[in-house]
C-alpha atoms as a PDB file:
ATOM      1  CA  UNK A   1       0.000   0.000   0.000  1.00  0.00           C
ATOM      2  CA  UNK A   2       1.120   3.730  -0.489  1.00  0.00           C
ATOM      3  CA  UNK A   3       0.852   5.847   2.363  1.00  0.00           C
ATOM      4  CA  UNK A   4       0.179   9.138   0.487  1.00  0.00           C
ATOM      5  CA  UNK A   5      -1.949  12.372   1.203  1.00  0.00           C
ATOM      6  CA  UNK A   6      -2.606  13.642   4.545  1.00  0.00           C
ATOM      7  CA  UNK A   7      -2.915  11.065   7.633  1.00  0.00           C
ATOM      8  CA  UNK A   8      -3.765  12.657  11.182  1.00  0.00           C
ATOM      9  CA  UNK A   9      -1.625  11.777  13.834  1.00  0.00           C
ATOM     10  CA  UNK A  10      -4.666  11.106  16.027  1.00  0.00           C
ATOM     11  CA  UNK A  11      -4.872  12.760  19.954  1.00  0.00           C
ATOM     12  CA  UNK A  12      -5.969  10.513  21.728  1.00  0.00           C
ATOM     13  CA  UNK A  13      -8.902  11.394  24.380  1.00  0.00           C
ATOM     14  CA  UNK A  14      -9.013  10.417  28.021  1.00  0.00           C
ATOM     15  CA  UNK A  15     -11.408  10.461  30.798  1.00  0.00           C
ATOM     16  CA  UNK A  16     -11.432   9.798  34.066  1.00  0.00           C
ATOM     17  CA  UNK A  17      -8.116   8.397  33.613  1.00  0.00           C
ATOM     18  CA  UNK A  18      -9.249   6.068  30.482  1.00  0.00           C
ATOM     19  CA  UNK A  19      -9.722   6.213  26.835  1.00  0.00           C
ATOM     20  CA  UNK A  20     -12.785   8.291  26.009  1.00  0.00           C
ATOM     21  CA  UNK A  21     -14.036   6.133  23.361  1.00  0.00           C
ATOM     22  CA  UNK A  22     -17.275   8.266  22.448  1.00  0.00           C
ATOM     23  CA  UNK A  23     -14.984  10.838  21.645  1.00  0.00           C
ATOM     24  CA  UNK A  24     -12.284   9.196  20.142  1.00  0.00           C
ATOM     25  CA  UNK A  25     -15.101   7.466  17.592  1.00  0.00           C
ATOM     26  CA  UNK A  26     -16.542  10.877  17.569  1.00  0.00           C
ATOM     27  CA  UNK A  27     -13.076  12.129  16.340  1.00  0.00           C
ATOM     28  CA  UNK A  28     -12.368   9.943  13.800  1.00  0.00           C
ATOM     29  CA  UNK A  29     -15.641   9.845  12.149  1.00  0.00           C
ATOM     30  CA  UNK A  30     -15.255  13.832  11.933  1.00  0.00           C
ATOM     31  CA  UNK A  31     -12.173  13.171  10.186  1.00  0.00           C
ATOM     32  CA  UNK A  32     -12.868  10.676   7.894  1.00  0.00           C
ATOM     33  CA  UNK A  33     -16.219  13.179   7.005  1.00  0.00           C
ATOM     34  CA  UNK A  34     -13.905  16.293   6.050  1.00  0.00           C
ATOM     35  CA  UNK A  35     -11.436  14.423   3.825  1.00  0.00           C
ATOM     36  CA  UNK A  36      -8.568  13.046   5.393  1.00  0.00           C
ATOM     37  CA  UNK A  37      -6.414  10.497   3.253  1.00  0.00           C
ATOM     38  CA  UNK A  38      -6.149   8.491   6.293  1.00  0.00           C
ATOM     39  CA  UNK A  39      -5.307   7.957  10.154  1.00  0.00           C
ATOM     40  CA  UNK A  40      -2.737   7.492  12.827  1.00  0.00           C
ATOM     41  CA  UNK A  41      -3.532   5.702  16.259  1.00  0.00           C
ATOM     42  CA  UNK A  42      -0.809   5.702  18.935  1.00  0.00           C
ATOM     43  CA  UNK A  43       1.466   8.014  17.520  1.00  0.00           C
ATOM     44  CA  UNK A  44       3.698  10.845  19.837  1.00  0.00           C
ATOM     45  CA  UNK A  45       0.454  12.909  19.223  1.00  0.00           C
ATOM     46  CA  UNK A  46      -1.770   9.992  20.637  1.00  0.00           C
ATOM     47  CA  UNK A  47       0.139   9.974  24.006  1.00  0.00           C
ATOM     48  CA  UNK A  48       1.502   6.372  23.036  1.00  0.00           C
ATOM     49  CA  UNK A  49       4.511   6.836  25.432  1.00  0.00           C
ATOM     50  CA  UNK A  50       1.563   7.234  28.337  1.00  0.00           C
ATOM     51  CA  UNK A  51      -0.809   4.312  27.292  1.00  0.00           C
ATOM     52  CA  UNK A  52      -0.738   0.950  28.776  1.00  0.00           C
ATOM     53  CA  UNK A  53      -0.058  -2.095  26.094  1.00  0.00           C
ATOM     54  CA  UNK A  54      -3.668  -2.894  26.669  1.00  0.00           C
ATOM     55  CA  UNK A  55      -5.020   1.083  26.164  1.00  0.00           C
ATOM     56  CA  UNK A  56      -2.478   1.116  22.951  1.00  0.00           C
ATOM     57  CA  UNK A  57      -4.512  -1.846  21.694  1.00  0.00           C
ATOM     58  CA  UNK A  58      -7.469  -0.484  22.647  1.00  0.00           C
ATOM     59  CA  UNK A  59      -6.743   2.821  20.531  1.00  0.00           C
ATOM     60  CA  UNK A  60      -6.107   0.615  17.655  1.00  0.00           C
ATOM     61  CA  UNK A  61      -8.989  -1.223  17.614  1.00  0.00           C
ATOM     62  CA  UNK A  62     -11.226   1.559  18.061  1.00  0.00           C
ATOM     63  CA  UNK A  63      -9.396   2.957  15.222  1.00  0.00           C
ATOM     64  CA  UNK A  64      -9.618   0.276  12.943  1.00  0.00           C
ATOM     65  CA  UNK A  65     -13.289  -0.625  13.890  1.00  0.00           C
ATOM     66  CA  UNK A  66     -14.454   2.971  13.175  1.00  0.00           C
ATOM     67  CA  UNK A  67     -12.288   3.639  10.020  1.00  0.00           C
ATOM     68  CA  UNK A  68     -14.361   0.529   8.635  1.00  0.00           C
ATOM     69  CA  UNK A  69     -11.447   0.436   5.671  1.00  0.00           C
ATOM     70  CA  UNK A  70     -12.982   3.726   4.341  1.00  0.00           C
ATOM     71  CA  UNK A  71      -9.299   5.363   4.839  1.00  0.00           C
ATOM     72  CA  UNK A  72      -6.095   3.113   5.594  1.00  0.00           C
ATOM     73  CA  UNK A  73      -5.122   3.182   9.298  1.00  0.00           C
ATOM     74  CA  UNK A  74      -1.553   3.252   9.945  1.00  0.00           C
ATOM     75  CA  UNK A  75      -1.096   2.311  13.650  1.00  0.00           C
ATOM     76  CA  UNK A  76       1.548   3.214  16.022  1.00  0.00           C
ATOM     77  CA  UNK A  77       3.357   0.426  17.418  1.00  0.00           C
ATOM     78  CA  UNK A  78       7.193   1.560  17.909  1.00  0.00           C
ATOM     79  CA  UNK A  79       9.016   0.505  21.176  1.00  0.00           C
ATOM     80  CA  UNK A  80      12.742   1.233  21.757  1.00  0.00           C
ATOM     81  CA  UNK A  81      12.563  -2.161  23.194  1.00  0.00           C
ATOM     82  CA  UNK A  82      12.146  -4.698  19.830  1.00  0.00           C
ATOM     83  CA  UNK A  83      10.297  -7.863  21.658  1.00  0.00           C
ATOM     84  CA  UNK A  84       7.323  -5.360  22.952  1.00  0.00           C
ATOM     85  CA  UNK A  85       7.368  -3.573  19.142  1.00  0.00           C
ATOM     86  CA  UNK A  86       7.000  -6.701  17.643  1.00  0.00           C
ATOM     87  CA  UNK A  87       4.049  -7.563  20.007  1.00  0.00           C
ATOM     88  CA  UNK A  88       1.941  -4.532  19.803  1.00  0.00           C
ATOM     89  CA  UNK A  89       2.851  -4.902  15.693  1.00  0.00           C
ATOM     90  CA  UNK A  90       1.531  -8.148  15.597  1.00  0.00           C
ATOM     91  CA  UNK A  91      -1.399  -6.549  17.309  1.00  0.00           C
ATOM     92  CA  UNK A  92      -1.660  -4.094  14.769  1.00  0.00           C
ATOM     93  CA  UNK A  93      -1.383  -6.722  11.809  1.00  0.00           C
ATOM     94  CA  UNK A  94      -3.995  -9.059  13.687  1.00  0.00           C
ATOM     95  CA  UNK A  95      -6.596  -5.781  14.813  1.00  0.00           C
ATOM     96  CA  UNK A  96      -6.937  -5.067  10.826  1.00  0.00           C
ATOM     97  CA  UNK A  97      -4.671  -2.136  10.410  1.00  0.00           C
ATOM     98  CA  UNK A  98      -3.563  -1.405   7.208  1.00  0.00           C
ATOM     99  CA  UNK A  99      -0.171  -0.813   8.363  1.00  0.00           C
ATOM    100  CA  UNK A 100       2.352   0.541  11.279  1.00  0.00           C
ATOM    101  CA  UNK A 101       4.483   3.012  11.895  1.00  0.00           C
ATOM    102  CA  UNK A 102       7.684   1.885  13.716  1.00  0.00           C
ATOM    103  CA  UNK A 103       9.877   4.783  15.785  1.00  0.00           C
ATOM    104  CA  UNK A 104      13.399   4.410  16.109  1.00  0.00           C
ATOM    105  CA  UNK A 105      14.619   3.423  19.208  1.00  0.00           C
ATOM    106  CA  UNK A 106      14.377   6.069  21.905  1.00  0.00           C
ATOM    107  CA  UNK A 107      16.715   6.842  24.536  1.00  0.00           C
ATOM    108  CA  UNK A 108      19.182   3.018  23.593  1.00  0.00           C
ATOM    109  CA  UNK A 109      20.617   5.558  21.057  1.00  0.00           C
ATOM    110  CA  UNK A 110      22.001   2.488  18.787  1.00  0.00           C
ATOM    111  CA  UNK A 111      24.292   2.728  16.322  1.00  0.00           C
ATOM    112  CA  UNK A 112      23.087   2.291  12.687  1.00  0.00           C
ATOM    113  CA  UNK A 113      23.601  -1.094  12.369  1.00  0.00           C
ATOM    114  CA  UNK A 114      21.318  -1.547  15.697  1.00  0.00           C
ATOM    115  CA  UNK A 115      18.721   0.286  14.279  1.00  0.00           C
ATOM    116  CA  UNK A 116      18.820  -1.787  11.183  1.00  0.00           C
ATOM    117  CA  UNK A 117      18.322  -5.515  12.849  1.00  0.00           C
ATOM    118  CA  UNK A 118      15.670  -3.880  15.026  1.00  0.00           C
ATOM    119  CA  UNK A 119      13.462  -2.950  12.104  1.00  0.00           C
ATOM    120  CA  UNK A 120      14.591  -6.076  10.544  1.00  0.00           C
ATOM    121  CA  UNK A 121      13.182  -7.922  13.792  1.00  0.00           C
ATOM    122  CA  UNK A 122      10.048  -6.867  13.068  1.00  0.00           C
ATOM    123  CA  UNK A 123       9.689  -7.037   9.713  1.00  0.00           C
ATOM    124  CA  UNK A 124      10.911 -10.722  10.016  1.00  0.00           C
ATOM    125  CA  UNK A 125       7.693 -11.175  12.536  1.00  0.00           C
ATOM    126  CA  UNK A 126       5.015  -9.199  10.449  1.00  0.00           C
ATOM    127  CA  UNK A 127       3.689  -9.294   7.157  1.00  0.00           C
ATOM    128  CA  UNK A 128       1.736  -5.523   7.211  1.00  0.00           C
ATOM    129  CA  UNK A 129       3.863  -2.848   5.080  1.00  0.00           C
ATOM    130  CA  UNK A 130       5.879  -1.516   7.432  1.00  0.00           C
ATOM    131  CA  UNK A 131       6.568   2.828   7.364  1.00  0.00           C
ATOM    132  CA  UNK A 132       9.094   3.823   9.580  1.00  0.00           C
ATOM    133  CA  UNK A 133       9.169   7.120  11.989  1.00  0.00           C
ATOM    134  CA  UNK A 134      12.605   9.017  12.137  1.00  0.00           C
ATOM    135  CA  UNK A 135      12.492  12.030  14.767  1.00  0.00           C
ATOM    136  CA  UNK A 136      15.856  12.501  16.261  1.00  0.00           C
ATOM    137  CA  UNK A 137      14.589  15.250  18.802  1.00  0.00           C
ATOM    138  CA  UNK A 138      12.443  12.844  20.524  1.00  0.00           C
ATOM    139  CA  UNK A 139      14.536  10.216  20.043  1.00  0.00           C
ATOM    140  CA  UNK A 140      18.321  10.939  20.542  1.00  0.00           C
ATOM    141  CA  UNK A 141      19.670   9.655  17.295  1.00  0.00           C
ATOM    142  CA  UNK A 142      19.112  10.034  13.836  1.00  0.00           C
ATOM    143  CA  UNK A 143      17.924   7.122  10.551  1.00  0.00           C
ATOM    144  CA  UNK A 144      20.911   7.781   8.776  1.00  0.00           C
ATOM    145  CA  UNK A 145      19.748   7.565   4.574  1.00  0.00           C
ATOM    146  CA  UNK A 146      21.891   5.000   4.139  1.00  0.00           C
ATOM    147  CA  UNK A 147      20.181   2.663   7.020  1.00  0.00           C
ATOM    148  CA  UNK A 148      16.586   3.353   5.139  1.00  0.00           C
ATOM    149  CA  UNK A 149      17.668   2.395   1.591  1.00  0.00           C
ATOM    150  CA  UNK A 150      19.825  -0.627   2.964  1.00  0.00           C
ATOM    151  CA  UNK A 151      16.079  -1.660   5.142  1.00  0.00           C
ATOM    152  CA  UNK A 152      13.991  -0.761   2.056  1.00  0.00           C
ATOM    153  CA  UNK A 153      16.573  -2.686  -0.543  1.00  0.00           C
ATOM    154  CA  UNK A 154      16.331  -5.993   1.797  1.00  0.00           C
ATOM    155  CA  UNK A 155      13.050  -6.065   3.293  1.00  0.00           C
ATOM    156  CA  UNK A 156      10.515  -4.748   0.668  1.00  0.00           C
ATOM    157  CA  UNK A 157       7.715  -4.526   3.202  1.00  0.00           C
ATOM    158  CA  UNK A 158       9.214  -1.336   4.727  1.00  0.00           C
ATOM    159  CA  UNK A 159       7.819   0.694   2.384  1.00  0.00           C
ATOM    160  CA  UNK A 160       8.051   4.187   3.581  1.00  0.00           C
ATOM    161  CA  UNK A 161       9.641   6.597   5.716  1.00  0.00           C
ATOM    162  CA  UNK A 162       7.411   9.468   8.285  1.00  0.00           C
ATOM    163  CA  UNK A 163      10.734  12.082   8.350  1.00  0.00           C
ATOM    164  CA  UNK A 164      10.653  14.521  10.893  1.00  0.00           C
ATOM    165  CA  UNK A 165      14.035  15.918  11.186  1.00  0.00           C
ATOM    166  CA  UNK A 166      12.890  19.167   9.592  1.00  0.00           C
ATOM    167  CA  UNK A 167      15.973  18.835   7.309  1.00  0.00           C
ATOM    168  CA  UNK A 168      15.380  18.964   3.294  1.00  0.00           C
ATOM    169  CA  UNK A 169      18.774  17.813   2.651  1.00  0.00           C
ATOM    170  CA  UNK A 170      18.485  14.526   4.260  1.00  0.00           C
ATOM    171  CA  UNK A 171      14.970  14.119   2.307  1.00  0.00           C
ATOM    172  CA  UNK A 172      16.411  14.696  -1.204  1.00  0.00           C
ATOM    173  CA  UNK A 173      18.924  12.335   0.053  1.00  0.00           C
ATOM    174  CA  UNK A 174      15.591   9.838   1.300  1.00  0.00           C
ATOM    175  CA  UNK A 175      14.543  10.121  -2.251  1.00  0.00           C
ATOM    176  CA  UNK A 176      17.452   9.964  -4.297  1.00  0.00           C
ATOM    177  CA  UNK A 177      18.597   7.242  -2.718  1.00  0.00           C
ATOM    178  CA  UNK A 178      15.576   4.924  -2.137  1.00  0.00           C
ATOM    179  CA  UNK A 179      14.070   5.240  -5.484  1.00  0.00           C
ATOM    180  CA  UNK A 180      10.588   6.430  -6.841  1.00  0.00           C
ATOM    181  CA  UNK A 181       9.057   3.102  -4.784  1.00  0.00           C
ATOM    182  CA  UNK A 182       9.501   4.169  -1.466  1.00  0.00           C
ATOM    183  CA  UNK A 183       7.231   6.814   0.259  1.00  0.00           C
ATOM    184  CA  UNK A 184       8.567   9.840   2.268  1.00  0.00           C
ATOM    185  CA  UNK A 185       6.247  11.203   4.654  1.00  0.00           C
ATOM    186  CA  UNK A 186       6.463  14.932   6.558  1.00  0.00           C
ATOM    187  CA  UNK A 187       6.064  14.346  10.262  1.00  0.00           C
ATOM    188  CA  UNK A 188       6.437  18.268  10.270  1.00  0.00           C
ATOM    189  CA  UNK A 189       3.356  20.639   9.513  1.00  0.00           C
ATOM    190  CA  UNK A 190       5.950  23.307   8.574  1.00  0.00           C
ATOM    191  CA  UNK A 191       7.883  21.265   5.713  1.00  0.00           C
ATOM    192  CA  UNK A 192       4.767  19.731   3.937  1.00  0.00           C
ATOM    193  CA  UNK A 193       5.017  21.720   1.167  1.00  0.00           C
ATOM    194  CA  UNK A 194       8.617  21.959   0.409  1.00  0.00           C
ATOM    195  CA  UNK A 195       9.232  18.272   1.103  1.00  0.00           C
ATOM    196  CA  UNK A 196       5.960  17.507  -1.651  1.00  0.00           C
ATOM    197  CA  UNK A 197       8.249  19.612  -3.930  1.00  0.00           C
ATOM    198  CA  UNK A 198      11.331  17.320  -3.958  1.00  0.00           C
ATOM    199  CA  UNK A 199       8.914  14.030  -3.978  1.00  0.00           C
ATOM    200  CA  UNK A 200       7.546  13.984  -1.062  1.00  0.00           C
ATOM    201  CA  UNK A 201       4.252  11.350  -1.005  1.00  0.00           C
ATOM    202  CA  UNK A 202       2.233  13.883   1.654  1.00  0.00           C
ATOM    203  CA  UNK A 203       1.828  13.914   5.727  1.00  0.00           C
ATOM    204  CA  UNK A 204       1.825  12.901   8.909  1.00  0.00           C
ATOM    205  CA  UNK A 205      -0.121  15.809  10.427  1.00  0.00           C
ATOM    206  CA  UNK A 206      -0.853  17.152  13.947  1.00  0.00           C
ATOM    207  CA  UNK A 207      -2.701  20.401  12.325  1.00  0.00           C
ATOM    208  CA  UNK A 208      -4.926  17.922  10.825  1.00  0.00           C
ATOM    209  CA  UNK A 209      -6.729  16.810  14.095  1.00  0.00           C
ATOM    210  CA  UNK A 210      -8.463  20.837  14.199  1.00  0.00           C
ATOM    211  CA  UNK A 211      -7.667  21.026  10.015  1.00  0.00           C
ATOM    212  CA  UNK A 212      -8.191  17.796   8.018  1.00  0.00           C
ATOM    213  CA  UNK A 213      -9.623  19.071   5.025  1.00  0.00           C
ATOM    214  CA  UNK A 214      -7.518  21.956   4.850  1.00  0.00           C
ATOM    215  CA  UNK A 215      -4.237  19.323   4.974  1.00  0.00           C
ATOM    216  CA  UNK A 216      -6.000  16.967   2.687  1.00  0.00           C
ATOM    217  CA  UNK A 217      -6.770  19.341   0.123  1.00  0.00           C
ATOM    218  CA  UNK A 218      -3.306  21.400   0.545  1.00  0.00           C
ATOM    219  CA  UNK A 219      -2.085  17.803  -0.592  1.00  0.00           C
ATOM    220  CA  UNK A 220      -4.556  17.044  -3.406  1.00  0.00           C
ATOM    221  CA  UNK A 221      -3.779  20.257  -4.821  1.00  0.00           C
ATOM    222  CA  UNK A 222      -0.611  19.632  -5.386  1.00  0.00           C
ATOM    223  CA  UNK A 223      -1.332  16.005  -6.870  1.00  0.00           C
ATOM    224  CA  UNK A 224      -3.366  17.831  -9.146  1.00  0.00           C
ATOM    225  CA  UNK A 225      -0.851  20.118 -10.157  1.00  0.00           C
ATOM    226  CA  UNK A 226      -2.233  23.627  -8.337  1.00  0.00           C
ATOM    227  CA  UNK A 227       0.918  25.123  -6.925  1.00  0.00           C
ATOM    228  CA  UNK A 228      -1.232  28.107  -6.057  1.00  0.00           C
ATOM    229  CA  UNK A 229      -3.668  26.443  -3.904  1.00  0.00           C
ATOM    230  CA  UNK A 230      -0.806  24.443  -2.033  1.00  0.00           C
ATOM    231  CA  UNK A 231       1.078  27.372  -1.339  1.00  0.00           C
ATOM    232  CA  UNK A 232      -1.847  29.447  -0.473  1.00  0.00           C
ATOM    233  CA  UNK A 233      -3.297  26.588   2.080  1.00  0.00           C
ATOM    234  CA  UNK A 234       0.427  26.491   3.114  1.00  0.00           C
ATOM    235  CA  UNK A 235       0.766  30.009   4.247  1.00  0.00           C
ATOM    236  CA  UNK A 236      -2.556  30.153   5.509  1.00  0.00           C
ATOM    237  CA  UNK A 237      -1.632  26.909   8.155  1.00  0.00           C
ATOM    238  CA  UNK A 238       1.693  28.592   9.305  1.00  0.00           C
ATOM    239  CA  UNK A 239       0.673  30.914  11.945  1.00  0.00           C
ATOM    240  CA  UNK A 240      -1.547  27.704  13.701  1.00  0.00           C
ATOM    241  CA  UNK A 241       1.061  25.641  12.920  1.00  0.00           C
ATOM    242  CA  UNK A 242       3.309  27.697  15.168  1.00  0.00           C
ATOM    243  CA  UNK A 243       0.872  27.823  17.850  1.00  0.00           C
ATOM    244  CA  UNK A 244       0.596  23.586  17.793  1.00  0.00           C
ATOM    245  CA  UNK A 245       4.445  23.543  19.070  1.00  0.00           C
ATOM    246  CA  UNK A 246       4.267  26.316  21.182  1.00  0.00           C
ATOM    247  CA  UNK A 247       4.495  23.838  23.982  1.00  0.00           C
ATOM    248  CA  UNK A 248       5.385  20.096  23.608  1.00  0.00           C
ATOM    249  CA  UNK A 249       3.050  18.208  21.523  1.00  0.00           C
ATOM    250  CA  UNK A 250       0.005  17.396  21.745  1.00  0.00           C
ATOM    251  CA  UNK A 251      -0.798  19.605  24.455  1.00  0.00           C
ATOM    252  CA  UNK A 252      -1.608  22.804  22.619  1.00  0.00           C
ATOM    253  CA  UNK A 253      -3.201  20.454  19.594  1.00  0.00           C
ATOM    254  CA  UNK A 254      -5.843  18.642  22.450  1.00  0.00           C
ATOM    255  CA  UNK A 255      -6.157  21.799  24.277  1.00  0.00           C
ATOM    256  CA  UNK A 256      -7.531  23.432  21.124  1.00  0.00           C
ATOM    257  CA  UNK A 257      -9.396  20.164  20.060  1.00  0.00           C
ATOM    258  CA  UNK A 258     -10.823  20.831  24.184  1.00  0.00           C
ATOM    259  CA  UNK A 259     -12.034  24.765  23.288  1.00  0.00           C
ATOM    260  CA  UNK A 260     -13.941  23.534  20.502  1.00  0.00           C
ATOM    261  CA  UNK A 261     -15.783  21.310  22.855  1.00  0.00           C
ATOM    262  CA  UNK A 262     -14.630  17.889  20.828  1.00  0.00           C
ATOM    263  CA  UNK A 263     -12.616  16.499  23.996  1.00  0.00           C
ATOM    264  CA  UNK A 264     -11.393  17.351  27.729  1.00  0.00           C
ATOM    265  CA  UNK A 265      -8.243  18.522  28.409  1.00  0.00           C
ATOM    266  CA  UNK A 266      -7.366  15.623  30.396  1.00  0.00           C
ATOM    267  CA  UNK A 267      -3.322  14.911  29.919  1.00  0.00           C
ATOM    268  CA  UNK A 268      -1.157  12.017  31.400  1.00  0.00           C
ATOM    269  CA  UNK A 269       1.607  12.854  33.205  1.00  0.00           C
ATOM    270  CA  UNK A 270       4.283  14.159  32.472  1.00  0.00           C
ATOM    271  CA  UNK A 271       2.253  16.165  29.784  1.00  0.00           C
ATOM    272  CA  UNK A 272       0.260  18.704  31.977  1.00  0.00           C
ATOM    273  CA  UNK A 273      -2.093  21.567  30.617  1.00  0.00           C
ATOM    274  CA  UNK A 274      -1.063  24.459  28.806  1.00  0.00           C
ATOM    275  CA  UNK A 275       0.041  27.315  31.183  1.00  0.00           C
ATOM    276  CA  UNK A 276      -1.792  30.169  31.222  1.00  0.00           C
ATOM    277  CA  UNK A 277      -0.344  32.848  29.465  1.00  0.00           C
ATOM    278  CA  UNK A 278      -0.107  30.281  26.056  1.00  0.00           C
ATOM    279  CA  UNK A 279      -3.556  29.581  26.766  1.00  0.00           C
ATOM    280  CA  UNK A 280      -4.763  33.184  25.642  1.00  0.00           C
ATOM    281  CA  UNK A 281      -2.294  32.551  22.714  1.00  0.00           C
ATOM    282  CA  UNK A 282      -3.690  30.211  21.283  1.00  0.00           C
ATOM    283  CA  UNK A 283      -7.519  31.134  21.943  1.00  0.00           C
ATOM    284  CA  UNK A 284      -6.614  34.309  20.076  1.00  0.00           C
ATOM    285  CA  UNK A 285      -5.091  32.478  17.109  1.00  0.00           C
ATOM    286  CA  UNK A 286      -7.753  30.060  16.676  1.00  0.00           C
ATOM    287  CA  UNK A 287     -10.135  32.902  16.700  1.00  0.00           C
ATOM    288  CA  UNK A 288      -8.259  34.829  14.367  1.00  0.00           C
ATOM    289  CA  UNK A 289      -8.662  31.322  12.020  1.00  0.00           C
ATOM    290  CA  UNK A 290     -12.434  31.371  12.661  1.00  0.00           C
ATOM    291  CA  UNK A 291     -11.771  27.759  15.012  1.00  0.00           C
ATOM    292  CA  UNK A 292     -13.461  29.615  17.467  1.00  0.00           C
END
């Protein structure tokens, strides 16, 4: 399967300490009805880090079950330990997902040649396509080019790459060096465009949760050709874009999701709520993008 277009990188909502899953079904279906390409469960945005391995199921199959195969789910199940990412993988494969996104390993910091055999692990143990999540701020090192086109060349499953290093050089590299088959993914809101411009195959989008058909059809439009549109939708994303990473993710993207009514504002620890003065921030920005 190609990944391609714009896939929200789902918050996921709690209460009382649990999964809301009237919301969470809520959410999606609101997605799925303004356009998105497609959906992420259990990603950095979904609080995965925070969820129990029976809550991260849980999120999955909700996901899957309310998706209904109208839109590919893509579900989170990376683990900087490999035995427990090829068991909520398998979960993923068995649940119905269409396919899983694997982070690095976190805080191990392996070299390149560990991070190879632990993708390889899993890919051994799977059969789902496979896309793989490089973000060396949250995870202390970095997917080298090299690694992804020596995975990609031996284990065709791995089919894709979400890149969030911010860093067009190492993209053109991505794509030069992996070959018109494999898909490179923006797990940045900012870099969508540009990275769509050197071959980019779409998003990975936090914006998405408040903006789905705004990302979707920034993305169509340039499929279709309509530079215009894409940079227009671009520009007109930046200034919430900003205001999504004003504090660590996802805690300005659920707080907004919360002033629209759509969720509480009901964190896990160590993500608490947004302080105060960002809070009047972002109210004013979302009004200013008619979101409130």
């Amino acid at each position: 399967m190609n990944f391609s277009g714009a896939y929200t990188a789902l918050v996921t909502p709690f209460r009382d300490g649990k999964i809301d899953e009237e919301r969470f079904r809520e959410h999606i279906e609101w997605q799925i009805t303004e356009g998105i390409h497609g959906l992420v469960p259990c990603g950095t945005t979904g609080e995965s880090a925070t969820l129990t391995h029976d809550e991260h199921k849980e999120a999955i199959r909700i996901c899957v079950e309310q998706a209904n195969k109208r839109v590919p789910v893509l579900a989170g199940a990376g683990s900087n330990n490999t035995k427990e990412a090829v068991h909520l993988a398998t979960f993923a494969e068995e649940a119905g997902a269409d396919g899983t996104l694997l982070i690095s390993p976190y805080y191990n910091k392996p070299t390149q040649e560990g991070i190879y055999q632990h993708f390889k692990h899993i890919a051994e143990a799977i059969s789902l396509p496979i896309v793989l999540y490089n973000v060396p701020g949250r995870t202390g090192s970095n997917v080298l080019p090299s690694t992804v086109a020596r995975l990609h060349k031996d284990l065709p499953q791995i089919v894709g790459i979400k890149e969030a290093t911010g860093d067009l050089i190492q993209v053109s590299d991505l794509i030069e060096q992996c070959g018109s088959s494999f898909t490179v993914i923006s797990g940045d809101d900012f870099t969508v465009l540009p990275l769509l411009s050197v071959g980019g195959s779409g998003v990975i989008s936090v914006i998405s949760n408040l903006l789905p058909n705004k990302m979707a059809s920034l993305c169509t439009a340039w499929n279709n050709g309509d530079i215009e549109t894409a940079r227009k939708l671009h520009f007109e994303m930046q200034p919430l874009n900003r205001a999504m990473f004003m504090e660590s993710n996802p805690i300005p993207v659920k707080t907004a999701l919360a002033l629209q009514g759509k969720m509480d504002t009901d964190f896990r620890l160590p993500m608490v709520p947004l302080a105060e003065a960002n809070l009047e921030r972002l109210k004013s920005i979302m009004t200013e993008a008619g979101l409130l």
